[in-house]
PDB file of N, CA and C in Angstrom:
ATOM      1  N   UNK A   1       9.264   8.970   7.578  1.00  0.00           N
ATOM      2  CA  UNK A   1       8.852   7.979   6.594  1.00  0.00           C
ATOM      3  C   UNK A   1       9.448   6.633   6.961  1.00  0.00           C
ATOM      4  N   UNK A   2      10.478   6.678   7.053  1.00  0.00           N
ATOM      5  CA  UNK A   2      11.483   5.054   7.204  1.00  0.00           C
ATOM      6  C   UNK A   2      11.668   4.139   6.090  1.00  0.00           C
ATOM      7  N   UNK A   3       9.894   3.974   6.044  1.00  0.00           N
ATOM      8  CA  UNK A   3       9.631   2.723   4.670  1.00  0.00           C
ATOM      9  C   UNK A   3       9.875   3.575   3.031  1.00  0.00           C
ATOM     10  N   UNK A   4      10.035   2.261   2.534  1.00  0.00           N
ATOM     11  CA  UNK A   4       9.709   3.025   1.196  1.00  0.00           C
ATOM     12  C   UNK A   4       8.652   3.032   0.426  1.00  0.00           C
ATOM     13  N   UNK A   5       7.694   3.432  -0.273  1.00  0.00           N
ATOM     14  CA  UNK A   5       6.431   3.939  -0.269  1.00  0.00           C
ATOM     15  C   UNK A   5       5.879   2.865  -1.385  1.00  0.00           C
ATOM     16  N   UNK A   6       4.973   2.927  -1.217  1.00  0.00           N
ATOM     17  CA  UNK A   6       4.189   1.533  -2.381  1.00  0.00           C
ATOM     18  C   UNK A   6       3.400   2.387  -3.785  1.00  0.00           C
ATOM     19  N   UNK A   7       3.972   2.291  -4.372  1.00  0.00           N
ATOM     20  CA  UNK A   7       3.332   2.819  -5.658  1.00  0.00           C
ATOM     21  C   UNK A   7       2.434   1.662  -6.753  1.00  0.00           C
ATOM     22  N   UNK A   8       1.691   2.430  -7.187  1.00  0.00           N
ATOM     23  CA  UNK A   8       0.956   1.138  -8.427  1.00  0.00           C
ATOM     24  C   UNK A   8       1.095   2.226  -9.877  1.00  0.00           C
ATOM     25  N   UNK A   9      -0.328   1.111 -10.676  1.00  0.00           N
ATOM     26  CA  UNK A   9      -0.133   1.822 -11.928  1.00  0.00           C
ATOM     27  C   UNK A   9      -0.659   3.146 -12.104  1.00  0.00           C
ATOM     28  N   UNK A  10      -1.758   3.819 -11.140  1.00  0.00           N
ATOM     29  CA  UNK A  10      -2.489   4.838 -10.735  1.00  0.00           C
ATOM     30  C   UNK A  10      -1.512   5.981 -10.520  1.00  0.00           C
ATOM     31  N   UNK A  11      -0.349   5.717  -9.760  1.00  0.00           N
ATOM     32  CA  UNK A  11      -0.129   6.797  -8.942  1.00  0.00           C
ATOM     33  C   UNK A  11       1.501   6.917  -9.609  1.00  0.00           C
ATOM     34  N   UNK A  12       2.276   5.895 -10.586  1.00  0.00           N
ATOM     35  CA  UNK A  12       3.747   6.104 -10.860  1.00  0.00           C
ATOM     36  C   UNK A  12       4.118   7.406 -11.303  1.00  0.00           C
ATOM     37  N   UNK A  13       3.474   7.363 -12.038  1.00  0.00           N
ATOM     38  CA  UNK A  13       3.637   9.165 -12.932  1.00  0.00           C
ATOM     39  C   UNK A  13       3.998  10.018 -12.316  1.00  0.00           C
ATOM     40  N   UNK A  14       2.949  10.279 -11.679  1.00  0.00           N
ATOM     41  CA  UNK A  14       3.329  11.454 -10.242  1.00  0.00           C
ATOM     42  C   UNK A  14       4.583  11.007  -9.141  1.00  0.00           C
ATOM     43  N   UNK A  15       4.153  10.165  -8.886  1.00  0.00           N
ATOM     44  CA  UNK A  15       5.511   9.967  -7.136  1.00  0.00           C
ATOM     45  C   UNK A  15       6.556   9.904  -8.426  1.00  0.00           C
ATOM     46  N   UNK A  16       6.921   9.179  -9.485  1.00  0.00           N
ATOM     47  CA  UNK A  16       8.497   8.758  -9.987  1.00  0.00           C
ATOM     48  C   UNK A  16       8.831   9.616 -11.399  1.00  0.00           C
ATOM     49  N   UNK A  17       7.828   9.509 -12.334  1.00  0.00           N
ATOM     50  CA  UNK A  17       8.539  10.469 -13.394  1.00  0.00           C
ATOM     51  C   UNK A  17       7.883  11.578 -13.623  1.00  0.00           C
ATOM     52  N   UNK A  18       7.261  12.366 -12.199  1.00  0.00           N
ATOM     53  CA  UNK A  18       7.535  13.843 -12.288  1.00  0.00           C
ATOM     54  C   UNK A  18       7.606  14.727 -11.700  1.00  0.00           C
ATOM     55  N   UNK A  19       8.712  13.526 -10.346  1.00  0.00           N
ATOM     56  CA  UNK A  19       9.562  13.653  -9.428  1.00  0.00           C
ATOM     57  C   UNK A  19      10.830  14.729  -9.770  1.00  0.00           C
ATOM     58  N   UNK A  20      10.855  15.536  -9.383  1.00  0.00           N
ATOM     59  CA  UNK A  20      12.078  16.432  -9.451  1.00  0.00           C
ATOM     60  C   UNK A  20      13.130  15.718  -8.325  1.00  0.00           C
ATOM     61  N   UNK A  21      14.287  15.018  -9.022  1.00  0.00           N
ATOM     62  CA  UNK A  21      15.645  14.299  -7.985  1.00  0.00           C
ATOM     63  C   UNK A  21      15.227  12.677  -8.686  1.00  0.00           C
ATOM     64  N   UNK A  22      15.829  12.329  -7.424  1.00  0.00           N
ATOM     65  CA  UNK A  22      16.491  10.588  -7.788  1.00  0.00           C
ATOM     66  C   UNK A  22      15.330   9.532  -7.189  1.00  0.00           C
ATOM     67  N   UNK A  23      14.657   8.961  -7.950  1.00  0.00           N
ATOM     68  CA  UNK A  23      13.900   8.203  -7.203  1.00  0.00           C
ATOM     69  C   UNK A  23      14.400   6.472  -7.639  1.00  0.00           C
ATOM     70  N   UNK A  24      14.648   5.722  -6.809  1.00  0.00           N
ATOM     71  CA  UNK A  24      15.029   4.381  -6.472  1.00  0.00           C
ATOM     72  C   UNK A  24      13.597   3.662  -6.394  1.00  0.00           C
ATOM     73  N   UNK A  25      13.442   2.513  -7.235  1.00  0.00           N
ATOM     74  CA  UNK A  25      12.077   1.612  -7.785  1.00  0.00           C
ATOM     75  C   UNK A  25      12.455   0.595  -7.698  1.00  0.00           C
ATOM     76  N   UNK A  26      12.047  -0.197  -6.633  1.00  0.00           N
ATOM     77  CA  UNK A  26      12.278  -1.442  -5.894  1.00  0.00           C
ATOM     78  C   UNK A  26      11.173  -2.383  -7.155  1.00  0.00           C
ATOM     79  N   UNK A  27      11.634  -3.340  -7.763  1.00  0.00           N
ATOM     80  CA  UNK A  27      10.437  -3.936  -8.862  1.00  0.00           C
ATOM     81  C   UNK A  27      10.280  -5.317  -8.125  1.00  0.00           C
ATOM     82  N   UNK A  28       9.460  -5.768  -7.339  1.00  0.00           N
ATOM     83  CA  UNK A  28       9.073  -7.060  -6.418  1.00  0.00           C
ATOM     84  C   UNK A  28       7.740  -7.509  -7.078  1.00  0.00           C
ATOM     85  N   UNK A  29       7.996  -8.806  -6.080  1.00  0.00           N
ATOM     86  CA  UNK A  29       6.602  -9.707  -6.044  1.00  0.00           C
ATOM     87  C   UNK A  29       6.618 -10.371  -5.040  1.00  0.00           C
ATOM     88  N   UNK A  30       5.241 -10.545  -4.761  1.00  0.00           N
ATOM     89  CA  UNK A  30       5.244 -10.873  -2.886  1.00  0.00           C
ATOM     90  C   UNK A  30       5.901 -12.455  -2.882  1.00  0.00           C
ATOM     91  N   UNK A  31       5.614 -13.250  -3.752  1.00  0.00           N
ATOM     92  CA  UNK A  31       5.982 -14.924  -3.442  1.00  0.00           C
ATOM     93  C   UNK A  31       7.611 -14.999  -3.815  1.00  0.00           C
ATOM     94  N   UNK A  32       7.791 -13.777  -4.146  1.00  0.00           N
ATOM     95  CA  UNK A  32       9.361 -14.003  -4.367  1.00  0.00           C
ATOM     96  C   UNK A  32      10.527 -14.121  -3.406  1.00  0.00           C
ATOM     97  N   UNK A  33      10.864 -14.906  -3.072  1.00  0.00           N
ATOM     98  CA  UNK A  33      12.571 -15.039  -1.717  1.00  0.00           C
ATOM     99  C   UNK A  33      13.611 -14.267  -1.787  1.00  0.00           C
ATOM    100  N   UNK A  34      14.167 -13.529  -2.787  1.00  0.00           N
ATOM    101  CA  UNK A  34      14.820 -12.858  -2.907  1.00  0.00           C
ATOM    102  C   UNK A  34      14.995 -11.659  -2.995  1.00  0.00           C
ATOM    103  N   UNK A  35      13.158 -10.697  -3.174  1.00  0.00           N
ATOM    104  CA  UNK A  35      12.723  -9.863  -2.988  1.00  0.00           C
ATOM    105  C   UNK A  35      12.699  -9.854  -1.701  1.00  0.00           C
ATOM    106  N   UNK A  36      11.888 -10.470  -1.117  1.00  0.00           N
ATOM    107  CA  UNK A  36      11.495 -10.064   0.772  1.00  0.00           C
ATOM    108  C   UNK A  36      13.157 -10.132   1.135  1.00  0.00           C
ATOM    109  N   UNK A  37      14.414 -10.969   0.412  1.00  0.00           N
ATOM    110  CA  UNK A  37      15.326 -10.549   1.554  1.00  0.00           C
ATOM    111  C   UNK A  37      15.807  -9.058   0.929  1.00  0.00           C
ATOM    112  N   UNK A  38      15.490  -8.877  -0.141  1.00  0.00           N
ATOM    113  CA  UNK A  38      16.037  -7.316  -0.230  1.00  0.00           C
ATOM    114  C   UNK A  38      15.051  -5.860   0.744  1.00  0.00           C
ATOM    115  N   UNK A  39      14.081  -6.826   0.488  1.00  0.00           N
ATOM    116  CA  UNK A  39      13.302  -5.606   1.293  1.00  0.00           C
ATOM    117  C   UNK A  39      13.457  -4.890   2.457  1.00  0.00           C
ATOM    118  N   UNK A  40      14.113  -5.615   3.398  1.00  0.00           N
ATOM    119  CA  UNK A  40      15.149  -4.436   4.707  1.00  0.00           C
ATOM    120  C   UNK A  40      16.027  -3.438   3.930  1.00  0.00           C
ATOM    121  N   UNK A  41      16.741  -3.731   3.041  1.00  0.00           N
ATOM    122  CA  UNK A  41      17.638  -3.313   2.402  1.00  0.00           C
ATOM    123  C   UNK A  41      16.998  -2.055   1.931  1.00  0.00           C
ATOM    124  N   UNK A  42      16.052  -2.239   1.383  1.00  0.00           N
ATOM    125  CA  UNK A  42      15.586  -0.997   0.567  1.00  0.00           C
ATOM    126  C   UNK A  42      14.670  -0.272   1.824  1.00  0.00           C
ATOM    127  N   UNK A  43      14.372  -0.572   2.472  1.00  0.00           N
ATOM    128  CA  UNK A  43      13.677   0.260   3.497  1.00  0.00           C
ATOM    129  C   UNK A  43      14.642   0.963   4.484  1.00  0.00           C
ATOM    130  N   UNK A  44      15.839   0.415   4.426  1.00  0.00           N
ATOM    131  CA  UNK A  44      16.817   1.205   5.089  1.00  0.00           C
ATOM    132  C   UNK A  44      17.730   2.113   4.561  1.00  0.00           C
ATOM    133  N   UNK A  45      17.696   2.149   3.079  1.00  0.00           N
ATOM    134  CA  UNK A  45      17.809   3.138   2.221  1.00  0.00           C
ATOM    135  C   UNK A  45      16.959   3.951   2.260  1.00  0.00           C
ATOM    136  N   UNK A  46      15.444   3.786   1.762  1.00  0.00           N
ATOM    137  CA  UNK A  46      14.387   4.722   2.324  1.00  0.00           C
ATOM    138  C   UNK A  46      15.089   5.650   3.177  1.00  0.00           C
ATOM    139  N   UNK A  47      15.076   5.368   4.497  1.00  0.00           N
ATOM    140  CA  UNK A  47      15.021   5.767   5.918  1.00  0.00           C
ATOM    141  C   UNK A  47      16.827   6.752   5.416  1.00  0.00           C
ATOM    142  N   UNK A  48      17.681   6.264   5.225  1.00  0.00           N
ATOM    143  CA  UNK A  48      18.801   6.700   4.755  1.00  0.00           C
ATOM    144  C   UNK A  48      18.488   8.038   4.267  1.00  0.00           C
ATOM    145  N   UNK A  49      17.527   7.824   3.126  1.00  0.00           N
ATOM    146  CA  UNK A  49      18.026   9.150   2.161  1.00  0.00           C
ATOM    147  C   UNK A  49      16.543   9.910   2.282  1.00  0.00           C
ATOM    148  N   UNK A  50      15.962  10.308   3.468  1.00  0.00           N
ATOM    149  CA  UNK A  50      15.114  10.808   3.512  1.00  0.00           C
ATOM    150  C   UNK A  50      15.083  12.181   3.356  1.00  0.00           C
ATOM    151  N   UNK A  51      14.629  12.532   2.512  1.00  0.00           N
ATOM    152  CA  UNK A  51      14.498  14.102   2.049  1.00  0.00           C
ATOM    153  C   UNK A  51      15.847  14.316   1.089  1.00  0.00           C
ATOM    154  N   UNK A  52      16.228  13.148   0.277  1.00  0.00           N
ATOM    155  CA  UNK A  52      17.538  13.367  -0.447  1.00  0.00           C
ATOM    156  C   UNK A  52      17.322  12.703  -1.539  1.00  0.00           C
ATOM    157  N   UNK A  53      16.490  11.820  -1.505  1.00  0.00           N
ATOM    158  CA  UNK A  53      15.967  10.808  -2.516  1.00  0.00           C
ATOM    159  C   UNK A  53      14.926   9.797  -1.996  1.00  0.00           C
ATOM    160  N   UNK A  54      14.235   9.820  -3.115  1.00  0.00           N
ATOM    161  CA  UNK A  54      12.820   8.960  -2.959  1.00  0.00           C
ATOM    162  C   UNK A  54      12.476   7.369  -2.745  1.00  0.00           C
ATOM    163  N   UNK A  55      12.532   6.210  -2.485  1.00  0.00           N
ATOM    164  CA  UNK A  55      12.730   5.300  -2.778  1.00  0.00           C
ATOM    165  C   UNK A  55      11.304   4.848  -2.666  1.00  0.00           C
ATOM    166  N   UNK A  56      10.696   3.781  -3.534  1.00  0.00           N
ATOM    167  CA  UNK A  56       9.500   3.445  -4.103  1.00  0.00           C
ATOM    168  C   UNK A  56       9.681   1.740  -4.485  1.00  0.00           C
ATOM    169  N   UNK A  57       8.253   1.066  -3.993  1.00  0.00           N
ATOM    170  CA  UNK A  57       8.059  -0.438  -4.581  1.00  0.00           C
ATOM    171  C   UNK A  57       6.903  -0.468  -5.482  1.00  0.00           C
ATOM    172  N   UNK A  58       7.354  -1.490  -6.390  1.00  0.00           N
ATOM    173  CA  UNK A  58       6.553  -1.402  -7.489  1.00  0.00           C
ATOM    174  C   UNK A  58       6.202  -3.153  -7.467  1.00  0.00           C
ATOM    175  N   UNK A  59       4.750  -3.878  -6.962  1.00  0.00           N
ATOM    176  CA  UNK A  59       4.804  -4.634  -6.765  1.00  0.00           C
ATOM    177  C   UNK A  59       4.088  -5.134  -8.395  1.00  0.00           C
ATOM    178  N   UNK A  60       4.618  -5.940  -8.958  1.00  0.00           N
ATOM    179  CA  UNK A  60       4.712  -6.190 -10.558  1.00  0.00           C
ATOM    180  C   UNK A  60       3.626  -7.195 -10.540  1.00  0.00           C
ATOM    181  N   UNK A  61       2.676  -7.952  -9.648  1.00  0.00           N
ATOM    182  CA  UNK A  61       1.123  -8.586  -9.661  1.00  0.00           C
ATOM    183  C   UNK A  61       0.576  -8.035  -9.785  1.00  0.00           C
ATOM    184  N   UNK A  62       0.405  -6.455  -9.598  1.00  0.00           N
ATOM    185  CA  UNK A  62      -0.506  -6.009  -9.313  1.00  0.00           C
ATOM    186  C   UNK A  62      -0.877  -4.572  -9.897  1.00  0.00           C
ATOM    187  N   UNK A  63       1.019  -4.212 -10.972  1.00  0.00           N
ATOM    188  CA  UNK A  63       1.352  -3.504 -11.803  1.00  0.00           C
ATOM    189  C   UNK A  63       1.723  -4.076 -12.778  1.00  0.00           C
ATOM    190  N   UNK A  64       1.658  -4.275 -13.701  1.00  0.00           N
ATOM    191  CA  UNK A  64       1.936  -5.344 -14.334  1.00  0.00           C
ATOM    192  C   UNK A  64       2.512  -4.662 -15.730  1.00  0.00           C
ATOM    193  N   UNK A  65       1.584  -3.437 -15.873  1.00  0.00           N
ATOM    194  CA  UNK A  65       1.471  -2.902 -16.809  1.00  0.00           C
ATOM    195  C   UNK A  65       3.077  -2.198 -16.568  1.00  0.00           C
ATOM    196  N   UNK A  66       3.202  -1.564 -15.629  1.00  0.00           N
ATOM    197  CA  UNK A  66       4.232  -0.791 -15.589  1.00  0.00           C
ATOM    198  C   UNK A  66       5.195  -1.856 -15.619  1.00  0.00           C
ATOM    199  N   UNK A  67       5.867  -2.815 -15.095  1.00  0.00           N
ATOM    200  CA  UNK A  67       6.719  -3.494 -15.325  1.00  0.00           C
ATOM    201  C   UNK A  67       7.103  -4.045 -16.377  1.00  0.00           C
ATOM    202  N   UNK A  68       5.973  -4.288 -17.712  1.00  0.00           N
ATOM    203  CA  UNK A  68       6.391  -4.569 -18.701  1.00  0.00           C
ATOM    204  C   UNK A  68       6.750  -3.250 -19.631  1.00  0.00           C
ATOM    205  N   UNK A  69       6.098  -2.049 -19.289  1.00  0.00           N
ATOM    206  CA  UNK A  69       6.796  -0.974 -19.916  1.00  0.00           C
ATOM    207  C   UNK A  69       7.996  -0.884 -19.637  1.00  0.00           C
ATOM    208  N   UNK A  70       9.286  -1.314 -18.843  1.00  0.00           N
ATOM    209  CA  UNK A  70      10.065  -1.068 -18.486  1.00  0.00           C
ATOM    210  C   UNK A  70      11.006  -2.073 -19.057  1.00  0.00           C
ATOM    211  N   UNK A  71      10.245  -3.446 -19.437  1.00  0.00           N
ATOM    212  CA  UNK A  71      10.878  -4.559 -19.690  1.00  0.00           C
ATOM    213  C   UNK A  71      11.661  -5.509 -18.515  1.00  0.00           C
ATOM    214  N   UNK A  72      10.831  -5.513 -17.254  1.00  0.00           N
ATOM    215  CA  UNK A  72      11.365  -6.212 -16.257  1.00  0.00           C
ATOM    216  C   UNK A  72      11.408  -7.694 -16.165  1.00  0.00           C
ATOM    217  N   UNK A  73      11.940  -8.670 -16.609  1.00  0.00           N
ATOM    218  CA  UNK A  73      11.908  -9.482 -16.628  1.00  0.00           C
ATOM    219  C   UNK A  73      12.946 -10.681 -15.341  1.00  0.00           C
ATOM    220  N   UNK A  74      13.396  -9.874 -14.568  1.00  0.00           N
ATOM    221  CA  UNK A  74      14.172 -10.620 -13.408  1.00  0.00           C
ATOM    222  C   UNK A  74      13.613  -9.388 -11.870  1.00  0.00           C
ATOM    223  N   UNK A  75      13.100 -10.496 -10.975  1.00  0.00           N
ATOM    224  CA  UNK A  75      12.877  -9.620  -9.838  1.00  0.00           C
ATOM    225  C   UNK A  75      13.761 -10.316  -8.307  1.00  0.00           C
ATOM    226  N   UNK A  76      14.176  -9.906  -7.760  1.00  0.00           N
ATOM    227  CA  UNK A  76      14.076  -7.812  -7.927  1.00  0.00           C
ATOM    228  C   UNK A  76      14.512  -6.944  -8.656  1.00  0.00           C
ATOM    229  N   UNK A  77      13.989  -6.490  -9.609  1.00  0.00           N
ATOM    230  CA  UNK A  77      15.074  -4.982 -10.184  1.00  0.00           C
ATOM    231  C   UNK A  77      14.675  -3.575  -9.346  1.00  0.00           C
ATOM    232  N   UNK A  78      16.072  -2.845  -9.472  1.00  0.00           N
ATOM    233  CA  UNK A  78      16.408  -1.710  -9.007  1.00  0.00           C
ATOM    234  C   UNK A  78      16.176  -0.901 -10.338  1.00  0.00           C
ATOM    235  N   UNK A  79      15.069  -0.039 -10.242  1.00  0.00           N
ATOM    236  CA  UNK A  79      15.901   1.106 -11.560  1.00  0.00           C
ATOM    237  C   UNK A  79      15.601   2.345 -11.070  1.00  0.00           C
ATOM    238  N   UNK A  80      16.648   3.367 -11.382  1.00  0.00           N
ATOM    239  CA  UNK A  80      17.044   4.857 -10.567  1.00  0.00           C
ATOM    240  C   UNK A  80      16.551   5.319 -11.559  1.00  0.00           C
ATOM    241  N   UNK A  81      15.749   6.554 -11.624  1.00  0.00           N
ATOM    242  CA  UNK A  81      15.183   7.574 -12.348  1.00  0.00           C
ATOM    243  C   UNK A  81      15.616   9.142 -11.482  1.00  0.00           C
ATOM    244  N   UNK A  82      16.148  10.262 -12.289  1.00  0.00           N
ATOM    245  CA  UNK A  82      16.805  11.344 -12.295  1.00  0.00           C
ATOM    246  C   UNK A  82      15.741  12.200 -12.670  1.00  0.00           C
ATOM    247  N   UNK A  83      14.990  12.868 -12.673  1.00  0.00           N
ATOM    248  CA  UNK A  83      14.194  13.809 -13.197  1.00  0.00           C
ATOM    249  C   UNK A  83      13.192  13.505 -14.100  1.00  0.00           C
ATOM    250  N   UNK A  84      12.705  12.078 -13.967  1.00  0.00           N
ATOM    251  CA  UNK A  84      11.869  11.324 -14.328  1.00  0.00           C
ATOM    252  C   UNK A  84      12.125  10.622 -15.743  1.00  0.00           C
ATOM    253  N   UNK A  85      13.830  10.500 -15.811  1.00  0.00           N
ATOM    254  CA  UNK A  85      14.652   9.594 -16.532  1.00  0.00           C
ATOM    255  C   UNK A  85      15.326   8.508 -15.628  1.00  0.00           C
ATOM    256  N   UNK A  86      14.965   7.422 -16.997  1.00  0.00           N
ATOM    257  CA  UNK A  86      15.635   6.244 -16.462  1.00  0.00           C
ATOM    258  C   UNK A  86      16.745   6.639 -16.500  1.00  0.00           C
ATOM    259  N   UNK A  87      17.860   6.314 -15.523  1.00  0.00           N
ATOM    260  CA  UNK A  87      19.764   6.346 -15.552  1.00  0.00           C
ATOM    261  C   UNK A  87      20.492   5.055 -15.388  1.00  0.00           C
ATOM    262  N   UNK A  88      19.552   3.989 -14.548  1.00  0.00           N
ATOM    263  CA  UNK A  88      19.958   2.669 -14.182  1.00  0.00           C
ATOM    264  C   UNK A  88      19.043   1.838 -13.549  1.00  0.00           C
ATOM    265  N   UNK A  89      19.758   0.506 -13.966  1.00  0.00           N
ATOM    266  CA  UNK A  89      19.006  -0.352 -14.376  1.00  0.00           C
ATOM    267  C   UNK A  89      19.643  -1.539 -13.054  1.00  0.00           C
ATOM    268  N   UNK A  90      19.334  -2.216 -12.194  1.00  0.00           N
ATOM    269  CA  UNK A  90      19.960  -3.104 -11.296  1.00  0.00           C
ATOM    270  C   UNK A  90      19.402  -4.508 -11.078  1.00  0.00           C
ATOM    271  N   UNK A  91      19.554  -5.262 -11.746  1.00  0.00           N
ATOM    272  CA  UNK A  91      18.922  -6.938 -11.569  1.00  0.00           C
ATOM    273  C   UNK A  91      18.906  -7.456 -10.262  1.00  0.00           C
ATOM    274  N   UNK A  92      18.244  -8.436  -9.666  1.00  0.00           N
ATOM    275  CA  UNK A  92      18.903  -9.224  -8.693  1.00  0.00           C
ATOM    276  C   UNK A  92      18.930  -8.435  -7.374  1.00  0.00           C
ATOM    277  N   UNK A  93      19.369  -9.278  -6.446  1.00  0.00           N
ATOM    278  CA  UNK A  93      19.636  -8.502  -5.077  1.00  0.00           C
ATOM    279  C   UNK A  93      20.741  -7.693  -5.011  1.00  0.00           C
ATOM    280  N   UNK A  94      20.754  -6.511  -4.474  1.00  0.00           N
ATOM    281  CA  UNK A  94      22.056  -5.574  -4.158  1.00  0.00           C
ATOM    282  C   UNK A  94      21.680  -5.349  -2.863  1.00  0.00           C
ATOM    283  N   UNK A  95      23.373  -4.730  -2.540  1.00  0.00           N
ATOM    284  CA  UNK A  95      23.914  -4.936  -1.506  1.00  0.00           C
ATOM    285  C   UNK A  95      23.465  -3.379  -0.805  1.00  0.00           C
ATOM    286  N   UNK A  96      23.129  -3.021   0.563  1.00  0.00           N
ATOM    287  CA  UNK A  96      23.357  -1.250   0.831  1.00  0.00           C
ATOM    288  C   UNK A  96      24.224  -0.656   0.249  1.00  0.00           C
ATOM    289  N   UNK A  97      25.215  -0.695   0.218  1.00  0.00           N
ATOM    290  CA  UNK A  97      26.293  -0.071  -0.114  1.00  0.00           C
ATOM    291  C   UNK A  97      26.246  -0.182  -1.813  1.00  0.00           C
ATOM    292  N   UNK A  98      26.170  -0.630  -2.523  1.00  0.00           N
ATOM    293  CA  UNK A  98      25.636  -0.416  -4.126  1.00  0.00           C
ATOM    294  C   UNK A  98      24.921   0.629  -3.720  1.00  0.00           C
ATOM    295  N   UNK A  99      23.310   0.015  -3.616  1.00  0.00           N
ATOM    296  CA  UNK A  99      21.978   1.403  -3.585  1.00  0.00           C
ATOM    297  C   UNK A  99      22.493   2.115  -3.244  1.00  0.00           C
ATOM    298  N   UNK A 100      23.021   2.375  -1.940  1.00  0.00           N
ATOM    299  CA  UNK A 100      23.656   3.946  -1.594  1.00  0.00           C
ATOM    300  C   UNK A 100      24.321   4.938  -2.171  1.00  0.00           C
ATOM    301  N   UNK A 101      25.688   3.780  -3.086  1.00  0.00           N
ATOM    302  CA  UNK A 101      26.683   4.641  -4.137  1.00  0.00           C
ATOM    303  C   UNK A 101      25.342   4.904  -5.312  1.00  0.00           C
ATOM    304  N   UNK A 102      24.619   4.302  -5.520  1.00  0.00           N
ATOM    305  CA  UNK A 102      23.972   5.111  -7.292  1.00  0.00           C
ATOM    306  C   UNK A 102      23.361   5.993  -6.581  1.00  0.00           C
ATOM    307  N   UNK A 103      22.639   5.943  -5.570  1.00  0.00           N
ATOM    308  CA  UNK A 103      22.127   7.846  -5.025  1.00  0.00           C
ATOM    309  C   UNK A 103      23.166   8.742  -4.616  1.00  0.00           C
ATOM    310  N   UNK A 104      24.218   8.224  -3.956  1.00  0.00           N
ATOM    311  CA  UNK A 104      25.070   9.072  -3.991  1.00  0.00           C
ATOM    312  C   UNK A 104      25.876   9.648  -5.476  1.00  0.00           C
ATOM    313  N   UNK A 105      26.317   8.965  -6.050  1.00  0.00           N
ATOM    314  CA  UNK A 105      26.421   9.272  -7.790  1.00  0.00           C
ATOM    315  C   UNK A 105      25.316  10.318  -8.371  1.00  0.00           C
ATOM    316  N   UNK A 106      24.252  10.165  -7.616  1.00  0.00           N
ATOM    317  CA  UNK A 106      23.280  11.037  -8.595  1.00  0.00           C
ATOM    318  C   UNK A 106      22.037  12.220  -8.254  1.00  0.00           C
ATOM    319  N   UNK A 107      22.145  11.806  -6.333  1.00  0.00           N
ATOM    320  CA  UNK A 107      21.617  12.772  -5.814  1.00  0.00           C
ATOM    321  C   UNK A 107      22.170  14.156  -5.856  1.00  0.00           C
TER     322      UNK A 107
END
């Protein structure tokens, strides 16, 4: 896999909340600067936790719906889902080593 997988409003249900384990939800938008620099970040987590945890982008133009169910209002957010529960919630850019510790915490 490497990357982390592109989800919309069609398909969340299935890939994230009824996902058995930890799935990591990258919440972007393409014109955003601070998203594209997280985006290595999260694709190298991807690639990291392959077959250990899921990691997923949720591009919020084009989901819109799902992002406001969630109440996303700063992008990028991170939010970790456990068995197709929310557990955490991450604003802003993070670092590898964050993403890594909340899957490690919860994988």
């Amino acid at each position: 896999m490497g990357k982390a997988l592109q989800v919309n409003s069609d398909n969340f249900v299935s890939e994230v909340l009824e996902y058995s384990g930890v799935v990591l939800v990258d919440f972007f938008g393409p014109g955003c600067a601070p998203c594209r620099a997280l985006a290595p970040v999260v694709d190298a987590i991807a690639e990291m936790n392959e077959g250990r945890a899921k990691v997923v982008k949720v591009n919020i133009a084009e989901s819109d719906d799902v992002a406001n169910h969630y109440g996303i209002t700063v992008i990028p957010s991170i939010l970790v889902f456990k068995n197709g529960d929310l557990i955490e919630q991450l604003d802003g850019v993070q670092s590898k080593a964050k993403l890594q510790a909340v899957i490690d915490e919860n994988a």
